[in-house]
Structure formats: C-alpha cells, structure tokens
C-alpha atoms as a PDB file:
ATOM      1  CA  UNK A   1     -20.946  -5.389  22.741  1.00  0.00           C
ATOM      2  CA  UNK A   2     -19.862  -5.636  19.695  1.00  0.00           C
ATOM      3  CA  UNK A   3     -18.311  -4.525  15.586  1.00  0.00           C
ATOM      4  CA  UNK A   4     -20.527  -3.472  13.343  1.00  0.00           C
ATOM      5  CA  UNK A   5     -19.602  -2.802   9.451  1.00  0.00           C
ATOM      6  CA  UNK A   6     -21.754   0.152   7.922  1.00  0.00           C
ATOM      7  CA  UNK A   7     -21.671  -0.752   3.832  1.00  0.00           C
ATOM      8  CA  UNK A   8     -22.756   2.255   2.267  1.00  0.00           C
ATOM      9  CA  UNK A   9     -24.019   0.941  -1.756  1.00  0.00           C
ATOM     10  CA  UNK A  10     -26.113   2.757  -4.113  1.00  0.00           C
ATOM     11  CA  UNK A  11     -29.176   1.239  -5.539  1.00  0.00           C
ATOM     12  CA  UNK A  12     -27.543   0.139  -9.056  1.00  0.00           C
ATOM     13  CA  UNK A  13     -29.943   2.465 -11.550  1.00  0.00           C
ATOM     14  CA  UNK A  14     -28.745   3.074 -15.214  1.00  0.00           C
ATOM     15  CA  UNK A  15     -27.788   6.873 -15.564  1.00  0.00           C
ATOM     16  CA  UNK A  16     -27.478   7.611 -11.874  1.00  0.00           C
ATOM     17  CA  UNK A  17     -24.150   5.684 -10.845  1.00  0.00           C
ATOM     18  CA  UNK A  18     -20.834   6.518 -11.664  1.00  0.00           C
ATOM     19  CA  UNK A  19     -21.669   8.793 -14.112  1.00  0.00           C
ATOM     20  CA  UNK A  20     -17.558  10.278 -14.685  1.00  0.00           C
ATOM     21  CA  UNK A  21     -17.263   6.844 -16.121  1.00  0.00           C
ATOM     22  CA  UNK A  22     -20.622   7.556 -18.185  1.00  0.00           C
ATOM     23  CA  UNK A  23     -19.348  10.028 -19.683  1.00  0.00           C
ATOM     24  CA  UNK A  24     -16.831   8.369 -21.188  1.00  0.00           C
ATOM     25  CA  UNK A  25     -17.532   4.660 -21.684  1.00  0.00           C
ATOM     26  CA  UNK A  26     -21.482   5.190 -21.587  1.00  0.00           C
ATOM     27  CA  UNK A  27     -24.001   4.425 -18.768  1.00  0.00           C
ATOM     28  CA  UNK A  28     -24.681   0.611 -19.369  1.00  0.00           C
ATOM     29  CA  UNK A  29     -20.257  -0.076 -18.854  1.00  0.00           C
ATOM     30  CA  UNK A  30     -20.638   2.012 -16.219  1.00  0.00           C
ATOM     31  CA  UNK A  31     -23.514   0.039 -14.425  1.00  0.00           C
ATOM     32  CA  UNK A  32     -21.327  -2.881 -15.092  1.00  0.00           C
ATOM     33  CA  UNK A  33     -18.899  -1.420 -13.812  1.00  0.00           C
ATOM     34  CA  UNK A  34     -20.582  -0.565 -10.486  1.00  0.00           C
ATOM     35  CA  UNK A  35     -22.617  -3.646 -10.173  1.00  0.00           C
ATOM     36  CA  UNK A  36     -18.458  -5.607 -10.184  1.00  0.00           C
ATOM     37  CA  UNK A  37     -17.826  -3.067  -7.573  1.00  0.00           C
ATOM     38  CA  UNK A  38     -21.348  -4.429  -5.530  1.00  0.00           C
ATOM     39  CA  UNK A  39     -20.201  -7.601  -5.817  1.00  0.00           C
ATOM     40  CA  UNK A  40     -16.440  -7.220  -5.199  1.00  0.00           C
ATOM     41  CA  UNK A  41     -17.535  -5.292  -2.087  1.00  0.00           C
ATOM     42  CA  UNK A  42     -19.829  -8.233  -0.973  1.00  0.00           C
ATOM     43  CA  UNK A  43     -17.411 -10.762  -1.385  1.00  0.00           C
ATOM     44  CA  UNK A  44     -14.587  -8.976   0.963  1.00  0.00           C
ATOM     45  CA  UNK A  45     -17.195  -8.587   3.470  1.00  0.00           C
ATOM     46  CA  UNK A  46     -19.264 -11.514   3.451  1.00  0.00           C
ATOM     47  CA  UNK A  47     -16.538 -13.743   5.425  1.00  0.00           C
ATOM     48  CA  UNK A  48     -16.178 -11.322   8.071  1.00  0.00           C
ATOM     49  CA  UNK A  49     -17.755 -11.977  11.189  1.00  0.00           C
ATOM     50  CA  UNK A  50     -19.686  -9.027  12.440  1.00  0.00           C
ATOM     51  CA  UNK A  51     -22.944  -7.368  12.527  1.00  0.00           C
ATOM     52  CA  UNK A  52     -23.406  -5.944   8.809  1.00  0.00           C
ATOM     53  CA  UNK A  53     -25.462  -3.485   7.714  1.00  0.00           C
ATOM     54  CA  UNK A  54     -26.260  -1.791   4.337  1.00  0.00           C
ATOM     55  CA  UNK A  55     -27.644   1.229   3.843  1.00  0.00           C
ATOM     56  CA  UNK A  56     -29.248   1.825   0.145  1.00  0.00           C
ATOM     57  CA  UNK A  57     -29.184   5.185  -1.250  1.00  0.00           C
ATOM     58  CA  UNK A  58     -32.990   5.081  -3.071  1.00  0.00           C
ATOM     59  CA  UNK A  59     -35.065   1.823  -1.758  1.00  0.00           C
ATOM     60  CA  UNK A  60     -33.984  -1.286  -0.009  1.00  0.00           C
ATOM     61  CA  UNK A  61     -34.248  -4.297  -2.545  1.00  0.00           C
ATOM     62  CA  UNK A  62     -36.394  -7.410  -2.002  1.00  0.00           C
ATOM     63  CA  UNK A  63     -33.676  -9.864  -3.061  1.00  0.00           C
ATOM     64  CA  UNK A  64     -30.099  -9.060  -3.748  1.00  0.00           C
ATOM     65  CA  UNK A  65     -26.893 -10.770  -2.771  1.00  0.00           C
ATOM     66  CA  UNK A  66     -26.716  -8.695   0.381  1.00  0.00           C
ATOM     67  CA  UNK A  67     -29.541 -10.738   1.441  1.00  0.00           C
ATOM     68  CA  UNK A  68     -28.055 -13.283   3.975  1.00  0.00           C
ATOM     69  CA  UNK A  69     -26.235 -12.006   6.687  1.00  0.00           C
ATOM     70  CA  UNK A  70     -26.767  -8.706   6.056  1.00  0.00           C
ATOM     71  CA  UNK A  71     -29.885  -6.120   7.461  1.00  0.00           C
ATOM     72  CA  UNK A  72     -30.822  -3.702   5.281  1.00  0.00           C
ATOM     73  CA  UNK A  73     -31.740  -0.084   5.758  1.00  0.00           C
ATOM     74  CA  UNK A  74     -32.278   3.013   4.076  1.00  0.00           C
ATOM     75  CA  UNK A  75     -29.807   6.345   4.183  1.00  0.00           C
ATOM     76  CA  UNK A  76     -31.693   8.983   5.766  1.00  0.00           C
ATOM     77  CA  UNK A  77     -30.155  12.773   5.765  1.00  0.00           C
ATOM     78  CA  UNK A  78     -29.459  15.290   3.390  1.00  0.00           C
ATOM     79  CA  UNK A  79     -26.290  14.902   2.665  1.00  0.00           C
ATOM     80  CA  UNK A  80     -23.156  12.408   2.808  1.00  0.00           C
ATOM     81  CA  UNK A  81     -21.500  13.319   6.193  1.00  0.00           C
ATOM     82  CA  UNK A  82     -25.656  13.368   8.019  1.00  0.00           C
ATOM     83  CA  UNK A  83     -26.334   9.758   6.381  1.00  0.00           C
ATOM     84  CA  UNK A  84     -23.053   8.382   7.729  1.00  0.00           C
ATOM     85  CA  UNK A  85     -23.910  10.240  11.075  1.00  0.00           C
ATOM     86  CA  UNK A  86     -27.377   8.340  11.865  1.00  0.00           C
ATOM     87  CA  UNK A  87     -25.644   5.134  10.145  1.00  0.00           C
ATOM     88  CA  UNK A  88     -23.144   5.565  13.173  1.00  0.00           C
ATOM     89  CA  UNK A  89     -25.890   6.634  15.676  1.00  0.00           C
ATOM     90  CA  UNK A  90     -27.772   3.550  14.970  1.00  0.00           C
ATOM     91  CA  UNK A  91     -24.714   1.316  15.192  1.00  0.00           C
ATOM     92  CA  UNK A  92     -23.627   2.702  18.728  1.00  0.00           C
ATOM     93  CA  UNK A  93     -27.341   2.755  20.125  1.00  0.00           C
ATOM     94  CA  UNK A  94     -27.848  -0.905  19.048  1.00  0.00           C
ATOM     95  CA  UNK A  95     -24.902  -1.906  21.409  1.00  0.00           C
ATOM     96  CA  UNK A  96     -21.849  -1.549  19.435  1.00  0.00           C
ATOM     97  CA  UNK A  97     -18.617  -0.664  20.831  1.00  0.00           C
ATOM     98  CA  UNK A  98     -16.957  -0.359  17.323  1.00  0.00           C
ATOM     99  CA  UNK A  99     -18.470   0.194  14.160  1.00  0.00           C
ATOM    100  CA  UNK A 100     -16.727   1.259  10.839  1.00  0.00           C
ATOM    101  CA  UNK A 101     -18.159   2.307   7.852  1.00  0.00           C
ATOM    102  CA  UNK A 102     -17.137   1.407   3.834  1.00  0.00           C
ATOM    103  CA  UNK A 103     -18.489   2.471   0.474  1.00  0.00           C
ATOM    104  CA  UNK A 104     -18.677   0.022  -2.473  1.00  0.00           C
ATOM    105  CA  UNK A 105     -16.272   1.966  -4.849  1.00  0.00           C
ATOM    106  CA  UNK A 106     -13.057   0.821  -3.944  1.00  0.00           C
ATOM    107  CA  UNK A 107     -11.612  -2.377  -6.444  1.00  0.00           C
ATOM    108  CA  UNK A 108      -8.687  -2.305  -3.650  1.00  0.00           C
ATOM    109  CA  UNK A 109     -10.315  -3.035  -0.735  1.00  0.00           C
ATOM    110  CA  UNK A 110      -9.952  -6.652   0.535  1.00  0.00           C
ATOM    111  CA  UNK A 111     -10.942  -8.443   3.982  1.00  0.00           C
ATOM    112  CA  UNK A 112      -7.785  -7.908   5.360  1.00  0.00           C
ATOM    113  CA  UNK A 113      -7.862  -4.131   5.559  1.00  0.00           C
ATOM    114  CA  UNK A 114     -11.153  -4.305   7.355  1.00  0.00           C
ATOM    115  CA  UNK A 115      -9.796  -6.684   9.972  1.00  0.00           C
ATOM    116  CA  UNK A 116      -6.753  -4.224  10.753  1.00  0.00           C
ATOM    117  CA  UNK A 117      -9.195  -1.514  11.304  1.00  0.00           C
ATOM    118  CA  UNK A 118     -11.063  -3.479  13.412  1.00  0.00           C
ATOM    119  CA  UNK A 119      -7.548  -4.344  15.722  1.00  0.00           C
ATOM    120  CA  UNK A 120      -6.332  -0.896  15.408  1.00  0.00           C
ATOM    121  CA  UNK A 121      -9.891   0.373  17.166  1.00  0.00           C
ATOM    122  CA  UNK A 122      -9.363  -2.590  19.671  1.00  0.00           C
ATOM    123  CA  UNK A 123      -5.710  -1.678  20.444  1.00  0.00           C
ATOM    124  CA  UNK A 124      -6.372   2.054  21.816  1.00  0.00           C
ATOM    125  CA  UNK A 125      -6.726   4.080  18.387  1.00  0.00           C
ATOM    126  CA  UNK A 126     -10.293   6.129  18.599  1.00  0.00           C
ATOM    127  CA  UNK A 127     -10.843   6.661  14.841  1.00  0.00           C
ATOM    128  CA  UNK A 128      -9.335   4.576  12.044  1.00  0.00           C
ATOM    129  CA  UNK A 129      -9.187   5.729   8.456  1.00  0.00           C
ATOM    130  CA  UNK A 130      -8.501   4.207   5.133  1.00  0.00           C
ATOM    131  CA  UNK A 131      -7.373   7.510   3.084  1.00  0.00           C
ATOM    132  CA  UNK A 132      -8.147   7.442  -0.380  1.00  0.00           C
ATOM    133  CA  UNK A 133      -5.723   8.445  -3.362  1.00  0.00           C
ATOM    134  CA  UNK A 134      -8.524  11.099  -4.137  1.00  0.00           C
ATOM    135  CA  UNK A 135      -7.893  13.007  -0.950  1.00  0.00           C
ATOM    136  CA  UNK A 136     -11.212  11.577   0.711  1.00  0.00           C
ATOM    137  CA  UNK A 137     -11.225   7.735   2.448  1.00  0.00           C
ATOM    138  CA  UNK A 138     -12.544   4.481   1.332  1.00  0.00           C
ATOM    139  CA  UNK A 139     -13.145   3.601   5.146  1.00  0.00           C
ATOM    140  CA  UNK A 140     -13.769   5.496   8.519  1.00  0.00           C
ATOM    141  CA  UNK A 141     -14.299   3.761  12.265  1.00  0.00           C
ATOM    142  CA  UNK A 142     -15.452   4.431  15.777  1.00  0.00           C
ATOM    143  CA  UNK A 143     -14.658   3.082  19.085  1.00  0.00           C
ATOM    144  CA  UNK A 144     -17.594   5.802  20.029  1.00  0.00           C
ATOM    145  CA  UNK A 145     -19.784   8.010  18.413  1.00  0.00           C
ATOM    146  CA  UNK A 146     -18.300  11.401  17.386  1.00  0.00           C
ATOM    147  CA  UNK A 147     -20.648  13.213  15.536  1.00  0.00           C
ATOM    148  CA  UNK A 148     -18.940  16.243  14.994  1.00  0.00           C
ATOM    149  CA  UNK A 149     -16.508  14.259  13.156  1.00  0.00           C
ATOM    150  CA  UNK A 150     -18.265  14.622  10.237  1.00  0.00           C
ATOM    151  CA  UNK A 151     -19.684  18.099  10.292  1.00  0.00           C
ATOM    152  CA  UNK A 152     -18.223  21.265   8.678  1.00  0.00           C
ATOM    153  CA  UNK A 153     -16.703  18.868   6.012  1.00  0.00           C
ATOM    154  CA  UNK A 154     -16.627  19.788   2.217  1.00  0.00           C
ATOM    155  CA  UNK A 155     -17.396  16.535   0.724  1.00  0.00           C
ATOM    156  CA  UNK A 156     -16.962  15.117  -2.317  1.00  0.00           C
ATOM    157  CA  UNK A 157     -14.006  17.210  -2.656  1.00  0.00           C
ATOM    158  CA  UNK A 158     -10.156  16.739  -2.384  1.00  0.00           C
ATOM    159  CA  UNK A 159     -10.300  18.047   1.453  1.00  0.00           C
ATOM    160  CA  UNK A 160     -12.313  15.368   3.097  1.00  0.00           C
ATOM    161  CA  UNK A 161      -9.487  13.815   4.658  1.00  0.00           C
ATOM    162  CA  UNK A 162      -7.557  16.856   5.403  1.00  0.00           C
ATOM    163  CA  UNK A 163     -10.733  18.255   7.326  1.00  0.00           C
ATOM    164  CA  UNK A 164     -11.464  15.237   9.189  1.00  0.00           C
ATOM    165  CA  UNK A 165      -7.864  14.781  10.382  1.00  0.00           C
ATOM    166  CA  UNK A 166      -8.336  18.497  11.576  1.00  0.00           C
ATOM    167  CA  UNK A 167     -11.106  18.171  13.236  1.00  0.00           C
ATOM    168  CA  UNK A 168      -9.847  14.983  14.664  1.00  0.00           C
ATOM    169  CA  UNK A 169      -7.395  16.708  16.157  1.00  0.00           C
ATOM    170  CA  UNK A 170      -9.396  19.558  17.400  1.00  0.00           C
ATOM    171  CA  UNK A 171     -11.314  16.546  19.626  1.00  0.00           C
ATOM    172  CA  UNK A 172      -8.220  15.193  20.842  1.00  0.00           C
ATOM    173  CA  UNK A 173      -9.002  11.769  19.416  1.00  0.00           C
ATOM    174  CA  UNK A 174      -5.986   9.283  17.917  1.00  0.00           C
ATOM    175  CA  UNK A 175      -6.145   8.263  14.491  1.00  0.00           C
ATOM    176  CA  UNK A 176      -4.446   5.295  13.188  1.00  0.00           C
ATOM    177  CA  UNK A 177      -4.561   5.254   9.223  1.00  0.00           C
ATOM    178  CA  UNK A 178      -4.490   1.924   7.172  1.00  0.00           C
ATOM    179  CA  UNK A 179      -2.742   2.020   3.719  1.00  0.00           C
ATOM    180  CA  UNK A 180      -3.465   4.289   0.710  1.00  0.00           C
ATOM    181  CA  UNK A 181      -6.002   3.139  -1.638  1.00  0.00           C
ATOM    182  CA  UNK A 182      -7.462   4.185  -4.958  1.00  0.00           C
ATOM    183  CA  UNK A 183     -11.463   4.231  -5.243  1.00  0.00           C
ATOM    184  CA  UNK A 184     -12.683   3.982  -8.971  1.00  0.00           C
ATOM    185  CA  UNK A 185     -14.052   6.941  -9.784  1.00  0.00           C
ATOM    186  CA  UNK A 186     -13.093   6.971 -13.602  1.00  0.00           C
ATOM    187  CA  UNK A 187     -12.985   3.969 -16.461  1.00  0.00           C
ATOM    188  CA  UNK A 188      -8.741   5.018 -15.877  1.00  0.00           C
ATOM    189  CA  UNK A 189      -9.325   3.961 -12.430  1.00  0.00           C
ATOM    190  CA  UNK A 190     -11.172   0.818 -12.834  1.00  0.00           C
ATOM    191  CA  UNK A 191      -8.549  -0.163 -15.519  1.00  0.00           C
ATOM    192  CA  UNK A 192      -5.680   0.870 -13.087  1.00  0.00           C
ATOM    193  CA  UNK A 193      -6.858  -1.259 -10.244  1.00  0.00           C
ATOM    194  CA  UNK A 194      -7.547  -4.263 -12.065  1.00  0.00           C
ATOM    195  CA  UNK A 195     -10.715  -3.856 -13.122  1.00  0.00           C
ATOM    196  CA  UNK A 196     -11.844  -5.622 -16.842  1.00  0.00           C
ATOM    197  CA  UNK A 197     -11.703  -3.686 -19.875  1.00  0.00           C
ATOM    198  CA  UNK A 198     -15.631  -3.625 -20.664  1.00  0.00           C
ATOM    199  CA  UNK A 199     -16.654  -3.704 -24.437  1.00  0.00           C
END
C-alpha cells in the first residue's frame, strides 16, 4: 500500500497552452511561461517520496525532466473530470491506498502543501482539496476511489469547487481543505505570484 501523486502537465506546444496569457503577451511568453510552471512543478515534487505519475495531455515525451522517478502515461477520456477519473482508477487498482492529484499551473504550490494533504488523508479526512482563488482547486486526494466525485461537474468554470464540495457532501465523505492558492491563468497572475516579467 501506498501514495501516489497524479501530475497532470500538458505537452508544452506553441499556440495550444495558456493561451489567456497569449492573448496578451503572445504565444512564445506564454510557452515560457508554462514551460517555468513544468519545471516549478517538477521541482516541488521531485523530493517527495512517493509513486509519481504524469499524465501528458497529447503524447508522452522520450526525454524530459520528468524522466527519473517519474512513469509516464497518457490522459485518456473526453473530458477533464473522465481523465482525472481513470488517472485515479489506475492509482487505486495498482495498490494505492492514497493518491492525490495536481496540475502544473499553480506558481504557489510548494512540497509542503503536498505533504499536508498527504497527513490530512492519513489522519481520517476522505478527500483533501487545495481550493483555488479561481473557484476550482490546484489539488484533489483520495483515501479511496470515488468516482462520482467528479461527475456532473461544470469544469473549467467558477463552480468546480462549489460542486465538488456538494457532491462531497451528498456521499457523506469528510473534506479537509489546505490553504487558498492562486493558479496562473493570466500574465496578471504569473506577475502576482512571483513569476518573472518576460520580455
């Protein structure tokens, strides 16, 4: 038995990541943007000693720096809340008894938070969340699979946490929630949370 962090990352292609900030600073500052996010995201979770998966959004890589230490595996589903859903699926059937799952847009996110999620699921909570100042989350764990967790949900919208609270609560599971964070969604938000002004 054991944790398992699901890093959700899309394959870093000019013109089809974070394209609010292309539309303001242009697509090549926002691949750099994204590609500081990869790498920020790597570095929190590289010290961190569970399994680790990542799941690419378009092909899995030959060589990266999610290389070592890391398996790699493809999304697979239609849409967000069915790709998190097998990520889970896969987690729980290959023996974990936690698993928690992080994207690779939050500048905010350090080691730390993933390690408190990790105690809170050991200490009795069912589902930890890391709400997001956007009204979705920036992280989301198990002790056990719940796939309805993450149907019925509008996402990519302001109500993703809302809903998934609710329906948390219509499965009678307890939620702990780790601190408020901001993902970087906009050049404003990369700026904000410390992110380098790009020329």
């Amino acid at each position: 038995m054991e944790t398992t962090l699901l890093v959700f990352v899309k394959n870093p292609i000019p013109g089809e990541v974070k394209t609010r900030i292309a539309a303001t600073a242009g697509t090549q500052a926002a691949l750099q943007i994204y590609q500081a996010l990869l790498h920020h995201t790597h570095q929190i979770t590289l010290p961190l000693p569970y399994r680790k998966q990542v799941f690419y959004s378009r092909f899995i890589p030959t060589a990266d720096e999610w290389t070592n230490g890391y398996e790699k595996y493809l999304q697979t589903g239609n849409y967000l809340g069915e790709r998190m859903s097998h990520a889970f699926e896969q987690a729980f059937e290959s023996a974990a008894n936690k698993a928690l799952i992080i994207g690779s847009d939050c500048l905010q996110l350090t080691t730390l938070h993933i390690e408190n999620a990790v105690k809170m699921l050991s200490n009795g909570a069912d589902v930890v969340i890391g709400p997001a100042a956007d009204g979705g989350y920036y992280l989301l764990g198990m002790n056990w699979f719940y796939p309805t967790l993450l149907q019925g949900i509008a996402w990519s919208t302001e109500k993703v946490l809302q809903q998934t609270l609710h329906r948390a609560a219509e499965l009678a599971l307890t939620v702990q929630l780790l601190p408020a964070l901001s993902d970087v969604d906009t050049y404003e938000d990369w700026i904000r949370c410390g992110g380098v002004p790009i020329a």
